[in-house]
N, C-alpha and C. Protein backbone atom coordinates (compact mmCIF):
# COMPACT_ATOMS: atom_id res chain seq x y z
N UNK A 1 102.35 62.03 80.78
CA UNK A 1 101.86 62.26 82.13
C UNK A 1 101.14 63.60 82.16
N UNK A 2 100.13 63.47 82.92
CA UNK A 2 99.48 64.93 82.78
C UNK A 2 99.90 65.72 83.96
N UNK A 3 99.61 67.06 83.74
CA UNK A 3 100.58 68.24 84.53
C UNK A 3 99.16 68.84 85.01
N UNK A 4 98.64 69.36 86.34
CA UNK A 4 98.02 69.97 86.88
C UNK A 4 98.11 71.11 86.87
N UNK A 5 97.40 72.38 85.89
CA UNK A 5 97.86 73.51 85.63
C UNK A 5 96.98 74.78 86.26
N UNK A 6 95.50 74.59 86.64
CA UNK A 6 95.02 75.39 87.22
C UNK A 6 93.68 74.74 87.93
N UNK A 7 93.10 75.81 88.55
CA UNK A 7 91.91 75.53 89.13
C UNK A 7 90.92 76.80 88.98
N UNK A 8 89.64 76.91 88.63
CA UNK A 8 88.32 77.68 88.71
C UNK A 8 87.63 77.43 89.63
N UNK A 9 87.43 78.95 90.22
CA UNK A 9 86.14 79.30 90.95
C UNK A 9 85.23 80.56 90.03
N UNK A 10 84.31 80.65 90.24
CA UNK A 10 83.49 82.01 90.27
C UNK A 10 83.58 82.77 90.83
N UNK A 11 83.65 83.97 90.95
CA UNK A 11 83.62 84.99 91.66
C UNK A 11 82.27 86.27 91.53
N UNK A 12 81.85 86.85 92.18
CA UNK A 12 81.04 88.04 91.91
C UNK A 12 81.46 89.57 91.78
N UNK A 13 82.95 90.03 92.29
CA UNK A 13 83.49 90.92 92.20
C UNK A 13 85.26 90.26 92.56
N UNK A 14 85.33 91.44 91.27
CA UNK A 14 87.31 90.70 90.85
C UNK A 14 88.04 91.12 91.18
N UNK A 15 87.48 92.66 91.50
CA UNK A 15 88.64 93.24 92.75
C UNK A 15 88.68 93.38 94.04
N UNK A 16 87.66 92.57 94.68
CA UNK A 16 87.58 92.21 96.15
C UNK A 16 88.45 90.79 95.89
N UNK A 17 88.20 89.83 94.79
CA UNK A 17 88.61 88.56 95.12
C UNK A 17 90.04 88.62 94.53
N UNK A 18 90.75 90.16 93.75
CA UNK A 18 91.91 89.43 93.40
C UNK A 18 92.62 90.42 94.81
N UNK A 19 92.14 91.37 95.48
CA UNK A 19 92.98 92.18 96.99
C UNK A 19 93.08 90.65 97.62
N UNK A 20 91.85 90.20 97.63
CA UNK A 20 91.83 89.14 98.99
C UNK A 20 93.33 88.09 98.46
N UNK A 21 93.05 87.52 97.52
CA UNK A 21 94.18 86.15 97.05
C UNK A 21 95.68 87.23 96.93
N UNK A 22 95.83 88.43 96.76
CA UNK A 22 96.90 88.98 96.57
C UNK A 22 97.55 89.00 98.07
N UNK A 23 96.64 89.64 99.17
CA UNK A 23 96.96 90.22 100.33
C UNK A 23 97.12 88.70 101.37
N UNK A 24 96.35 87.35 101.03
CA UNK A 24 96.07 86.83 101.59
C UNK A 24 97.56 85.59 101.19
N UNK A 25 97.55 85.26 99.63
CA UNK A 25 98.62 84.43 99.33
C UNK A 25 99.56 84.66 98.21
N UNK A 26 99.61 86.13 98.23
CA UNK A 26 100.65 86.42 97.06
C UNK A 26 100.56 86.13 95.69
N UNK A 27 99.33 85.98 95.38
CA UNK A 27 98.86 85.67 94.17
C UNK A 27 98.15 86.76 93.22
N UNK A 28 99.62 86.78 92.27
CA UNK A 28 99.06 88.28 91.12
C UNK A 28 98.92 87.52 89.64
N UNK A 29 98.33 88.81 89.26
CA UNK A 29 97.50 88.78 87.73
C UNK A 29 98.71 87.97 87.17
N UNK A 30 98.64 86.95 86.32
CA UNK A 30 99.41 86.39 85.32
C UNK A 30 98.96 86.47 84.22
N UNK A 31 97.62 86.51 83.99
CA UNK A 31 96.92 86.83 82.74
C UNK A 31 95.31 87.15 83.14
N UNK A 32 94.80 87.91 81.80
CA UNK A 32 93.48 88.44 82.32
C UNK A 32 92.95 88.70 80.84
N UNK A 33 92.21 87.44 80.67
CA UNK A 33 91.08 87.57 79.15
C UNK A 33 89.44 88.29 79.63
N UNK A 34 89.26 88.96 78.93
CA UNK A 34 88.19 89.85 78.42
C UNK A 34 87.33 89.34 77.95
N UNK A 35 86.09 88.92 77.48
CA UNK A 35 84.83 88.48 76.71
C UNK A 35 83.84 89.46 76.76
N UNK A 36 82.79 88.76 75.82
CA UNK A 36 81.80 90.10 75.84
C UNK A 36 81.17 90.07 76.98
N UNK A 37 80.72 88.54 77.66
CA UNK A 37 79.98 88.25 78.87
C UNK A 37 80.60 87.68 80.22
N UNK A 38 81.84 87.35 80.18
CA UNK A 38 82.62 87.11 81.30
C UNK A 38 83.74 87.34 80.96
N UNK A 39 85.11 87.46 81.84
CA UNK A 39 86.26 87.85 82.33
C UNK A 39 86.86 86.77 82.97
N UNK A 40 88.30 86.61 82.05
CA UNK A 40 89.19 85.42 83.11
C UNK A 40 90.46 85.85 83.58
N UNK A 41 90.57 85.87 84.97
CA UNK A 41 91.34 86.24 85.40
C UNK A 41 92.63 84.80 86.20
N UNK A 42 93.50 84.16 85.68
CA UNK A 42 94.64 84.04 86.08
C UNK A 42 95.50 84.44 87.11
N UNK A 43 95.64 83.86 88.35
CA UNK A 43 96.70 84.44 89.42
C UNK A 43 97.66 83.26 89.80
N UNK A 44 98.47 83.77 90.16
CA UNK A 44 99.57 82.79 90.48
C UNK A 44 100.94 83.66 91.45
N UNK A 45 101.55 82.87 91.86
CA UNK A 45 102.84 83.28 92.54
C UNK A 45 104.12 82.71 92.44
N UNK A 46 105.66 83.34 92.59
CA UNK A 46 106.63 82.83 92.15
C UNK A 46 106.80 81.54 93.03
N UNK A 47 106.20 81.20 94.06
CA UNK A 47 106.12 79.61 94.23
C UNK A 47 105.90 78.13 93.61
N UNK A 48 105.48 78.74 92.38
CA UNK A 48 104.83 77.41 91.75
C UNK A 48 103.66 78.07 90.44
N UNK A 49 103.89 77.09 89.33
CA UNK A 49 103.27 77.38 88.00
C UNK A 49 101.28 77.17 87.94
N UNK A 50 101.33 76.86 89.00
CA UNK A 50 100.14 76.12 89.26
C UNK A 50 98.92 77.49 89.84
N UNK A 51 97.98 77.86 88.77
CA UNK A 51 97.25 78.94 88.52
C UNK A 51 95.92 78.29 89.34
N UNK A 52 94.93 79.65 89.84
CA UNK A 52 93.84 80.16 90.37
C UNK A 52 93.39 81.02 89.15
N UNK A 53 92.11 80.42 88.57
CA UNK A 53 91.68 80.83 87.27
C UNK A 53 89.89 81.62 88.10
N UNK A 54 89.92 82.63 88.22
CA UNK A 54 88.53 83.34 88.56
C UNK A 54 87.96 83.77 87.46
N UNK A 55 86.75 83.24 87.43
CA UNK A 55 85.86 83.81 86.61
C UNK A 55 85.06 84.52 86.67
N UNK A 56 84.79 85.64 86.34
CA UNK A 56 83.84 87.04 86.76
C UNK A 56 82.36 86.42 85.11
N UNK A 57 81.95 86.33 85.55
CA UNK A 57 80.57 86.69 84.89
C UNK A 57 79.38 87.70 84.76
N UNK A 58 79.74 88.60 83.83
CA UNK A 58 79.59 89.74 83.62
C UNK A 58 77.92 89.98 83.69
N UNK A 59 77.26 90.62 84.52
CA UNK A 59 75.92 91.37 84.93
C UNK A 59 75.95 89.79 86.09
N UNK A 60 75.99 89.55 86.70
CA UNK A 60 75.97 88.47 87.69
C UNK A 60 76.30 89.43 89.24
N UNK A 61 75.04 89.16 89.68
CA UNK A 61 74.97 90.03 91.02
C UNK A 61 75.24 88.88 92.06
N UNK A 62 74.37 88.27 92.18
CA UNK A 62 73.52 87.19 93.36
C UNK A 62 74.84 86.03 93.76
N UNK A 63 75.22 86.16 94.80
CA UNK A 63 76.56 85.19 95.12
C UNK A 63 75.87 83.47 94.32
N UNK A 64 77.18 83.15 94.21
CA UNK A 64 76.86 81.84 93.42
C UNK A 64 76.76 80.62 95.11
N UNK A 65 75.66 79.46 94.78
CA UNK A 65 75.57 78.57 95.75
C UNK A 65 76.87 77.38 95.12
N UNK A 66 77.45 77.25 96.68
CA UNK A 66 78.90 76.50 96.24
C UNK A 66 78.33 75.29 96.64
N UNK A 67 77.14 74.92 97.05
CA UNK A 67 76.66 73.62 97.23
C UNK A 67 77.38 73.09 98.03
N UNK A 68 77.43 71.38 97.75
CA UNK A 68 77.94 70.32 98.93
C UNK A 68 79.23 69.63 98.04
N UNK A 69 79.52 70.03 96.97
CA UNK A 69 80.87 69.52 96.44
C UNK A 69 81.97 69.94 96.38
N UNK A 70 82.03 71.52 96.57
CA UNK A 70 83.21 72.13 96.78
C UNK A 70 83.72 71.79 97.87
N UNK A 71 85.33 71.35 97.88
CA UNK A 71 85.72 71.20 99.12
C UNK A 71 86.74 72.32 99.70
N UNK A 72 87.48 72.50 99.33
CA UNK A 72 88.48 73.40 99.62
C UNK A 72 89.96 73.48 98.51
N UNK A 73 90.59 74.53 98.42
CA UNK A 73 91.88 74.90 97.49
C UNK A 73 92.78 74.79 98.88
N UNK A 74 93.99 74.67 98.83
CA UNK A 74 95.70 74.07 99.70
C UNK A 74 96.15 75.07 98.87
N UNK A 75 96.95 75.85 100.37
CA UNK A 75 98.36 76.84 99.56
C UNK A 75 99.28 75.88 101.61
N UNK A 76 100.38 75.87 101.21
CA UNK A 76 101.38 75.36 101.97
C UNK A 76 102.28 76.40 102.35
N UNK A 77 102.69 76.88 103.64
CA UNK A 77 103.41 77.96 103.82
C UNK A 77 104.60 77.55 104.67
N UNK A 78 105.62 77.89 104.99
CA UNK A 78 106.75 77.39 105.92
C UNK A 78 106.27 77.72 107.64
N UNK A 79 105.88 79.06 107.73
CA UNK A 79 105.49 79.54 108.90
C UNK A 79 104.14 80.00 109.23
N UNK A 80 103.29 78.53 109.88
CA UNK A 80 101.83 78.64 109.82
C UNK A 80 101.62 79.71 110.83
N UNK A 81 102.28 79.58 111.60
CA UNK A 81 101.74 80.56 112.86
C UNK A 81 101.89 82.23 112.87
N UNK A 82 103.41 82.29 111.84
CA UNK A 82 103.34 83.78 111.64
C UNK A 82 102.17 83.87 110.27
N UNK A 83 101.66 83.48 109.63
CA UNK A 83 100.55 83.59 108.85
C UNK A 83 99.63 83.40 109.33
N UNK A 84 99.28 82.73 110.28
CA UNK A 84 97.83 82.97 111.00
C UNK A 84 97.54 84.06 111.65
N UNK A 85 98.48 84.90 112.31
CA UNK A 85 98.62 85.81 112.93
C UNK A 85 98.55 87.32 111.94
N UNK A 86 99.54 86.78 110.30
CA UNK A 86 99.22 87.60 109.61
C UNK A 86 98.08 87.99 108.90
N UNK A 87 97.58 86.49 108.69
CA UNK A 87 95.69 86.72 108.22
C UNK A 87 94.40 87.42 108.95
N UNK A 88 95.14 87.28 110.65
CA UNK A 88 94.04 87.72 111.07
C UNK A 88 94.38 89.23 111.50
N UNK A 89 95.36 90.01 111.55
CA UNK A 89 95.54 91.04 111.49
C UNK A 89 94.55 91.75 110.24
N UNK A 90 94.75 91.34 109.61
CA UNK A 90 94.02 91.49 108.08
C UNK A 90 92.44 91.50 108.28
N UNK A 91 92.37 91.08 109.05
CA UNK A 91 90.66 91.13 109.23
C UNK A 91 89.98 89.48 108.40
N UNK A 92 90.94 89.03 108.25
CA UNK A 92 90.10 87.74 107.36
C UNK A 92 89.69 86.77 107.89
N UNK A 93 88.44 86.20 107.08
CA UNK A 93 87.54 85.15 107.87
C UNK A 93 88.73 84.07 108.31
N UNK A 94 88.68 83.63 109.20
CA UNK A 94 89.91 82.79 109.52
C UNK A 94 89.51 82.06 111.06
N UNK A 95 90.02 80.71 110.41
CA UNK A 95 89.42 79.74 112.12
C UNK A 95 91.17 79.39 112.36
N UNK A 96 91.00 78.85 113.66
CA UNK A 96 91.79 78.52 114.81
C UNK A 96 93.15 77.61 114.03
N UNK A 97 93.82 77.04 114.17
CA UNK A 97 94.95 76.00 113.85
C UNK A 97 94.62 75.01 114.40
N UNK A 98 94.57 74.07 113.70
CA UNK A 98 94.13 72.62 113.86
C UNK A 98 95.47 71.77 113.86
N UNK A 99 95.66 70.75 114.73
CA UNK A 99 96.88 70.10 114.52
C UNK A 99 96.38 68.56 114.61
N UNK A 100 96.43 67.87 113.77
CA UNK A 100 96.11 66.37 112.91
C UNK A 100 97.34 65.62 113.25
N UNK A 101 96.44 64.28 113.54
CA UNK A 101 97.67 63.38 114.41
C UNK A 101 96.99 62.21 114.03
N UNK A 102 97.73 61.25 113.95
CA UNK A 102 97.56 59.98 114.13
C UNK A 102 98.41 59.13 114.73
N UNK A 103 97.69 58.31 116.27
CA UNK A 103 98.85 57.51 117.30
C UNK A 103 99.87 58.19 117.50
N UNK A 104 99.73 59.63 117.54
CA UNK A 104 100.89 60.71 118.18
C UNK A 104 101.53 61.42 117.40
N UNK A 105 101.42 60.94 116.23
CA UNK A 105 102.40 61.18 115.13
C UNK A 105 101.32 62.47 114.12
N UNK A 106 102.68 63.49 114.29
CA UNK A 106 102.09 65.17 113.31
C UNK A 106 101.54 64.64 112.13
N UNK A 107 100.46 64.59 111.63
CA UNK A 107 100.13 64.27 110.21
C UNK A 107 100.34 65.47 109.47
N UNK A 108 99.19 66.66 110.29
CA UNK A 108 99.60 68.38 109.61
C UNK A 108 99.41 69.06 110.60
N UNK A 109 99.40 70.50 110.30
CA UNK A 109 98.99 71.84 111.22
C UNK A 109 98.69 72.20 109.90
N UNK A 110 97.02 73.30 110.57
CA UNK A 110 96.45 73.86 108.77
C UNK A 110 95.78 74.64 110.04
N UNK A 111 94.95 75.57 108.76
CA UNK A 111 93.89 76.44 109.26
C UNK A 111 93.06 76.87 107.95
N UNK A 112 91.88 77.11 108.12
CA UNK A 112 91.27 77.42 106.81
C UNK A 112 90.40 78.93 107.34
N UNK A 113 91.02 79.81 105.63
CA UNK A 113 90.47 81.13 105.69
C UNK A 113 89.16 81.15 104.75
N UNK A 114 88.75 82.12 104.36
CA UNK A 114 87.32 81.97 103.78
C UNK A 114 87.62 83.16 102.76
N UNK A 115 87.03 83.03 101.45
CA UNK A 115 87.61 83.95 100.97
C UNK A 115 85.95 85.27 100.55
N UNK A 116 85.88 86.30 99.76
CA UNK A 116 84.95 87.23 99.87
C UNK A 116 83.80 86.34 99.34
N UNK A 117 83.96 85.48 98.20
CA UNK A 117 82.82 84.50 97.88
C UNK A 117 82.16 83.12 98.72
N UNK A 118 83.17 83.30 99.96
CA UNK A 118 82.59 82.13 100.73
C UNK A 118 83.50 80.92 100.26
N UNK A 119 84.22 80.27 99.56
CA UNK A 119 85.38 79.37 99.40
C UNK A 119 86.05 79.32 100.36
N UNK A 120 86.49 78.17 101.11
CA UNK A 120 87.20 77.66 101.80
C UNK A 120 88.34 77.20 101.61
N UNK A 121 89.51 77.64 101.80
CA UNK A 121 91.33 77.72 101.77
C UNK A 121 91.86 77.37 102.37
N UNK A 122 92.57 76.06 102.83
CA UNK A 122 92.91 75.17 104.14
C UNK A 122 94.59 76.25 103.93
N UNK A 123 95.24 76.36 104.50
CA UNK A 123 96.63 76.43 104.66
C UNK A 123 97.41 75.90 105.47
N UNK A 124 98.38 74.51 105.07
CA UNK A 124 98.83 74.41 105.57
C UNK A 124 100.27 74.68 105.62
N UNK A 125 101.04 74.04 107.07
CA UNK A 125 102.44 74.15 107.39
C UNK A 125 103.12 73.12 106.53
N UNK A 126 104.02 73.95 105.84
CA UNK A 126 105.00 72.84 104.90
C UNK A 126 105.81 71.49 106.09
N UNK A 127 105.46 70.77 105.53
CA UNK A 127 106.26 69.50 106.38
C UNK A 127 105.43 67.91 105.80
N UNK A 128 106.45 66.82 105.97
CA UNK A 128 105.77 65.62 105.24
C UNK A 128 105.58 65.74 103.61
N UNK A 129 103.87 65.65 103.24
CA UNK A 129 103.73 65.32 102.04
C UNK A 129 103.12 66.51 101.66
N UNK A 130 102.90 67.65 102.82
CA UNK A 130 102.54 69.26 102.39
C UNK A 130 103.61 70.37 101.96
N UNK A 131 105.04 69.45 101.27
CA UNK A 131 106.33 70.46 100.78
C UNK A 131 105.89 71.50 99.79
């Protein structure tokens, strides 16, 4: 069976994008490879083995176009509302709480933050199939 072990984005600067994922979801350096022309940086948190792999590409100024296929990265939190409240204290791009229903019934509560490269981060409230 295969095991889901990380995910890549790009980034343009690694210490705006690793403050933001640190301050934003508790996600620190687990590992950090060096090259002559890019940098991989590894983050993760004691929640789960399941890594945020940023890639810095070294002399790369010009933000990267995330096009029409990126959709969004899921982190699941117990208390959406004291984290919404905590994100936006923070100053972070951050929209409203959305609450998803079907025929009455809670499907989720989420909200999506934005991170310094423009990536979109749904977070939702742990409950159902978002444990």
């Amino acid at each position: 069976m295969a095991k889901a072990i990380h995910s890549m984005i790009r980034v343009i600067d690694e210490e705006k994008s690793r403050s933001f994922y640190k301050s934003a979801f508790g996600l620190n350096v687990a590992d950090r490879l060096d090259f002559d022309n890019f940098t991989l940086v590894y983050l993760r948190n004691s929640e789960t083995d399941f890594e945020l792999e940023l890639t810095i590409n070294k002399g790369r100024t010009e933000p990267y176009d995330l096009g029409d296929g990126y959709g969004h990265l899921a982190f699941s939190v117990d208390d959406l509302d004291a984290e919404h409240v905590r994100m936006k204290a923070q100053q972070l791009k951050i929209r409203d709480i959305v609450e998803f229903k079907r025929e009455g019934t809670m499907l989720a509560r989420f909200f999506f933050v934005e991170d310094p490269d423009g990536y979109k981060i749904e977070v939702l409230e742990r409950q159902g199939r978002y444990l």
